[in-house]
Protein backbone atom coordinates (compact mmCIF):
# COMPACT_ATOMS: atom_id res chain seq x y z
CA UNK A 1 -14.04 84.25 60.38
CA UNK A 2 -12.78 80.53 60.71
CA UNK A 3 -10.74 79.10 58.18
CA UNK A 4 -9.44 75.53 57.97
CA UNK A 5 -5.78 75.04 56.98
CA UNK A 6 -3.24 72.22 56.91
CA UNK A 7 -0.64 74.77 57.77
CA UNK A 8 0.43 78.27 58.85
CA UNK A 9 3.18 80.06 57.37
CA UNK A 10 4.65 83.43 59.14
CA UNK A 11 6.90 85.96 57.88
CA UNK A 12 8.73 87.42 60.76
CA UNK A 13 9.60 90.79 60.54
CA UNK A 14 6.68 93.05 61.31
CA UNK A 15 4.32 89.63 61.55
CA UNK A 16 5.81 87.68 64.49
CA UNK A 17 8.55 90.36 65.79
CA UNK A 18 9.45 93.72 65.20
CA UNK A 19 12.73 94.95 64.25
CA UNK A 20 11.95 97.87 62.66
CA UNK A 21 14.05 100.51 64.87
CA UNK A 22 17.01 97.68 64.54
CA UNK A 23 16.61 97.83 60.52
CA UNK A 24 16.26 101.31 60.58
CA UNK A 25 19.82 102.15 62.82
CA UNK A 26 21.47 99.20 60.08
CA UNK A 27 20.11 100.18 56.74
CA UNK A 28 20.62 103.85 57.55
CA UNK A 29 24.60 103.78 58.68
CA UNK A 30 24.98 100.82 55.81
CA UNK A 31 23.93 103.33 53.63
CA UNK A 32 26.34 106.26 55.23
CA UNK A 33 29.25 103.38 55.01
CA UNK A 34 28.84 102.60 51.01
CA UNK A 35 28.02 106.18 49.96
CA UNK A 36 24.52 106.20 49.05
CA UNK A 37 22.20 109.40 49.55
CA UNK A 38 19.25 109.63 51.38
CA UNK A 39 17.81 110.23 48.10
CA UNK A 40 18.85 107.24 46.42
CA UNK A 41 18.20 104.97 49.65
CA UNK A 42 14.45 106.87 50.26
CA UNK A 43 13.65 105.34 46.41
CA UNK A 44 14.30 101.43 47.15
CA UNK A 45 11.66 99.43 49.01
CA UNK A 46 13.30 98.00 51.89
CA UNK A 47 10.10 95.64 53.85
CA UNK A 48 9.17 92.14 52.81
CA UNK A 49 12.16 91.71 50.29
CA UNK A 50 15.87 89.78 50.29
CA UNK A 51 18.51 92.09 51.29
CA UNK A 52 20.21 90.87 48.07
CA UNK A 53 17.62 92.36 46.47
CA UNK A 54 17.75 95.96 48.10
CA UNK A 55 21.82 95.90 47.53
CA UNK A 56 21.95 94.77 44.09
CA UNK A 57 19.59 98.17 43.54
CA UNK A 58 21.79 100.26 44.72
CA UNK A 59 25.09 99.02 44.21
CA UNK A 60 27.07 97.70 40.86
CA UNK A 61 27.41 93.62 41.00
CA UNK A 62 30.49 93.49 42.22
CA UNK A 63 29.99 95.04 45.51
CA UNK A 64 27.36 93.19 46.07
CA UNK A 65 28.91 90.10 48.27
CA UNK A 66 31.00 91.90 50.33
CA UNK A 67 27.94 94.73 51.29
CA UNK A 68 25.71 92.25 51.76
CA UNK A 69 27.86 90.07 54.12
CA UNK A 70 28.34 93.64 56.01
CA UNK A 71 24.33 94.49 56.29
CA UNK A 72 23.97 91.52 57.64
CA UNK A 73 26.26 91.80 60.27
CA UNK A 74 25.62 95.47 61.12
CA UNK A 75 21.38 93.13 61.70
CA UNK A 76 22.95 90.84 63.67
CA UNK A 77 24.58 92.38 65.99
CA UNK A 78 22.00 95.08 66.69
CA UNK A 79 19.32 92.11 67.24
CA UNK A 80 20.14 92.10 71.15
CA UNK A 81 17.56 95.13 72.79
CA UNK A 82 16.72 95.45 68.47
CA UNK A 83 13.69 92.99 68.86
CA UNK A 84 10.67 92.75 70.46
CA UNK A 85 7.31 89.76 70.04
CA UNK A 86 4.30 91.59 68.27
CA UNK A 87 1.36 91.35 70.52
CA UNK A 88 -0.50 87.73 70.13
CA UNK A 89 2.89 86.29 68.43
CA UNK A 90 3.83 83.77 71.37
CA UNK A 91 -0.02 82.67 72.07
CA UNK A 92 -0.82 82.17 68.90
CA UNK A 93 2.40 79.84 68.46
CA UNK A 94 1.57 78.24 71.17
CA UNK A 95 -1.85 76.85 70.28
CA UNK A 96 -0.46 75.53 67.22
CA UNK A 97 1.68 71.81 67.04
CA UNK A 98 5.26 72.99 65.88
CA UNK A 99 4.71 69.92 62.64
CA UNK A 100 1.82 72.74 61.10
CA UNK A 101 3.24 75.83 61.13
CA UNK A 102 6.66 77.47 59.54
CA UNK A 103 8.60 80.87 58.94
CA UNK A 104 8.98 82.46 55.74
CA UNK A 105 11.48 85.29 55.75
CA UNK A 106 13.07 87.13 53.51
CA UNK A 107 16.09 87.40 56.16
CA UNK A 108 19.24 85.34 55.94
CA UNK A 109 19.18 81.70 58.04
CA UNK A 110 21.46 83.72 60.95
CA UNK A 111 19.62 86.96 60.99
CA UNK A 112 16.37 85.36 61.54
CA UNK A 113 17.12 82.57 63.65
CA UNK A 114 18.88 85.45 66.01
CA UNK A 115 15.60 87.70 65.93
CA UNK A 116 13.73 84.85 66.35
CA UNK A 117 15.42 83.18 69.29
CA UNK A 118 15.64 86.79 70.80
CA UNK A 119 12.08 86.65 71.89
CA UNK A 120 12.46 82.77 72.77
CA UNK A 121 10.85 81.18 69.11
CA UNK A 122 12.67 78.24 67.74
CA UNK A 123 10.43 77.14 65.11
CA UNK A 124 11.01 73.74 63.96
CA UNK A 125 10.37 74.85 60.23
CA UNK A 126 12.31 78.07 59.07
CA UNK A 127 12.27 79.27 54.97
CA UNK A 128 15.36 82.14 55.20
CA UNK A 129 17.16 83.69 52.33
CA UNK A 130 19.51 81.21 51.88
CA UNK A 131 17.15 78.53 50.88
CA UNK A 132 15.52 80.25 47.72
CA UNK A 133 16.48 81.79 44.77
CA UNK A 134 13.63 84.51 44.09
CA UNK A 135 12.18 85.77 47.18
CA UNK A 136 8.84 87.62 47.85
CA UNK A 137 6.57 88.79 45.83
CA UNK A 138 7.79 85.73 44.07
CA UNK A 139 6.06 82.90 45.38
CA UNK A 140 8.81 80.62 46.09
CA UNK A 141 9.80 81.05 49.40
CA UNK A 142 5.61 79.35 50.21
CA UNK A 143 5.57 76.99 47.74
CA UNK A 144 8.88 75.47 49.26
CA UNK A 145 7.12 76.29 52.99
CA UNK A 146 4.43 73.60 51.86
CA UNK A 147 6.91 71.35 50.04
CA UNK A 148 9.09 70.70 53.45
CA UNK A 149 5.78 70.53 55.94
CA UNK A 150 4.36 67.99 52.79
CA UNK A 151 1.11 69.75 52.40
CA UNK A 152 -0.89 71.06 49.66
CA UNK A 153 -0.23 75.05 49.32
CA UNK A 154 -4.02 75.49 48.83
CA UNK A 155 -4.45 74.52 52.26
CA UNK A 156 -1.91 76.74 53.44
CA UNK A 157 -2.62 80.40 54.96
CA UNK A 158 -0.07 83.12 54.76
CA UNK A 159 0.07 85.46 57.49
CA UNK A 160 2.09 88.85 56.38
CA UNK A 161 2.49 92.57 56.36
CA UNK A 162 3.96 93.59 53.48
CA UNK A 163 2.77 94.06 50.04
CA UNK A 164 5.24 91.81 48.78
CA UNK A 165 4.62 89.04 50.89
CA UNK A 166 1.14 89.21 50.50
CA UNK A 167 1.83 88.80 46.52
CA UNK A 168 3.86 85.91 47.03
CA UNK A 169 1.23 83.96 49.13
CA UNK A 170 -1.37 85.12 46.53
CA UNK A 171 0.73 84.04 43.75
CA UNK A 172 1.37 80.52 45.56
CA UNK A 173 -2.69 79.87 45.84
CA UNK A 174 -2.56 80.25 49.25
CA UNK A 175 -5.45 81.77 51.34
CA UNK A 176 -3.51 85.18 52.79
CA UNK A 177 -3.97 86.75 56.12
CA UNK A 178 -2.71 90.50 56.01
CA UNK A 179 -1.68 92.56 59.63
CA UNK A 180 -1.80 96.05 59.26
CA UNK A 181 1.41 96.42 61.82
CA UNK A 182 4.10 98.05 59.27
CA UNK A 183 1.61 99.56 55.86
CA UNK A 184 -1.45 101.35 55.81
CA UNK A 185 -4.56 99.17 55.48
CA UNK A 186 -5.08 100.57 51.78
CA UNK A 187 -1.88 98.83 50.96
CA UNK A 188 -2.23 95.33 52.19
CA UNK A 189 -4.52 93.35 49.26
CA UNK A 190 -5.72 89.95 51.55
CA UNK A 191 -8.21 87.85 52.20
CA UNK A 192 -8.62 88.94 55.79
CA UNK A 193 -7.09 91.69 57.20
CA UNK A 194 -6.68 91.84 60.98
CA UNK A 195 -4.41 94.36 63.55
CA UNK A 196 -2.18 91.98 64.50
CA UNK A 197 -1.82 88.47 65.92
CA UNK A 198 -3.91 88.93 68.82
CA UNK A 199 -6.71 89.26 66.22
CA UNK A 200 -5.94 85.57 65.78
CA UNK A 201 -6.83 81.56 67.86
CA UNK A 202 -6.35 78.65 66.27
CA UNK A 203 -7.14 74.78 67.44
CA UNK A 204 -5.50 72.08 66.43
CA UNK A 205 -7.24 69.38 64.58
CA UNK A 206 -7.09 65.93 63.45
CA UNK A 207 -6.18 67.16 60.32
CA UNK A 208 -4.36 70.26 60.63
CA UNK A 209 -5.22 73.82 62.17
CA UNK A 210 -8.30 75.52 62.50
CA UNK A 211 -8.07 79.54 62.99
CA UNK A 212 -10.69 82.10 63.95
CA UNK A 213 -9.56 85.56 63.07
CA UNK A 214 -10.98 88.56 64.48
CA UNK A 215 -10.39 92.63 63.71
């Protein structure tokens, strides 16, 4: 399938990298650290959303700051050896011109920036935690993507794994590109689903990007 886009917009966690052994090891001795049983962790959805989010489910509102500034820490410092490029990730980035294409992640500025420069990516566009105030499935984190690379969201695809994420790019009216890396394909609701990023080309054009996706 081609499709014709202004720009791309990546999450990063089980899109462009994987981290998922790192978030496991952090969540899971967090979790140990503030109390919580396996029982009440195993209930809360931890992919695609703002750690915020995940604390402020399982802990009263004022432990919230403090536990969040120590989950993200616990990320951080795992993200050496934590992190590894999802196949296609760095020759797909590299066919596209840094102006048309942008992360969206539901990780804080730091935490991504360190996965992301991990693998050697230093996107010139990066939507992190800090910059929005509802995250996915909320579609503000794209529609602010679009805003700061000035093009129209409709001509924007969304390339995600998570439920969430694919609700948010939905939700923003933007064409959505699901990789069945992290969730079962019955999960992911898209407009094309592929395996992963190597699934993927794109050419740049005089007007933005065009992409040919495979299965």
């Amino acid at each position: 399938m081609k499709i014709s886009a202004s720009a791309l917009l990546f999450d990063n966690d089980g899109t462009l990298v994987s981290s998922i052994e790192s978030v496991r090891r952090c969540w899971t001795r967090w979790a140990e650290e503030y109390g919580i049983t396996a029982e009440e962790f195993a209930r809360v959805e931890l992919h695609g959303r703002l750690a915020a989010d995940i604390v402020a489910d399982l802990l009263p509102a004022a432990r919230v700051p403090e536990a969040l500034a120590r989950i993200e820490q616990l990320e951080v410092e795992d993200v050496a050896g934590g992190v590894v490029a999802l196949p296609g990730t760095l020759a797909l980035l590299a066919q596209v011109p840094p102006e048309r294409w942008a992360v969206v992640t539901s990780a804080t500025r730091r935490l991504a920036e360190a996965r992301l420069a991990e693998v050697g990516i230093h996107p010139k566009h990066l939507i992190a935690a800090d910059d929005v105030t509802r995250g996915k499935p909320d579609p503000e984190p794209f529609l602010l993507a679009a805003r700061r690379l000035g093009v129209d969201p409709a001509r924007c695809v969304v390339f995600e794994d998570a439920p969430a994420g694919l609700a948010a790019g939905r939700a923003a009216g933007m064409t959505t590109v699901a990789l069945a890396t992290t969730h079962r394909v019955e999960e992911l609701s898209a407009d094309v689903l592929v395996g992963d990023l190597s699934a993927v080309s794109a050419q740049a054009t005089a007007d933005g990007v065009e992409i040919v996706t495979g299965g």
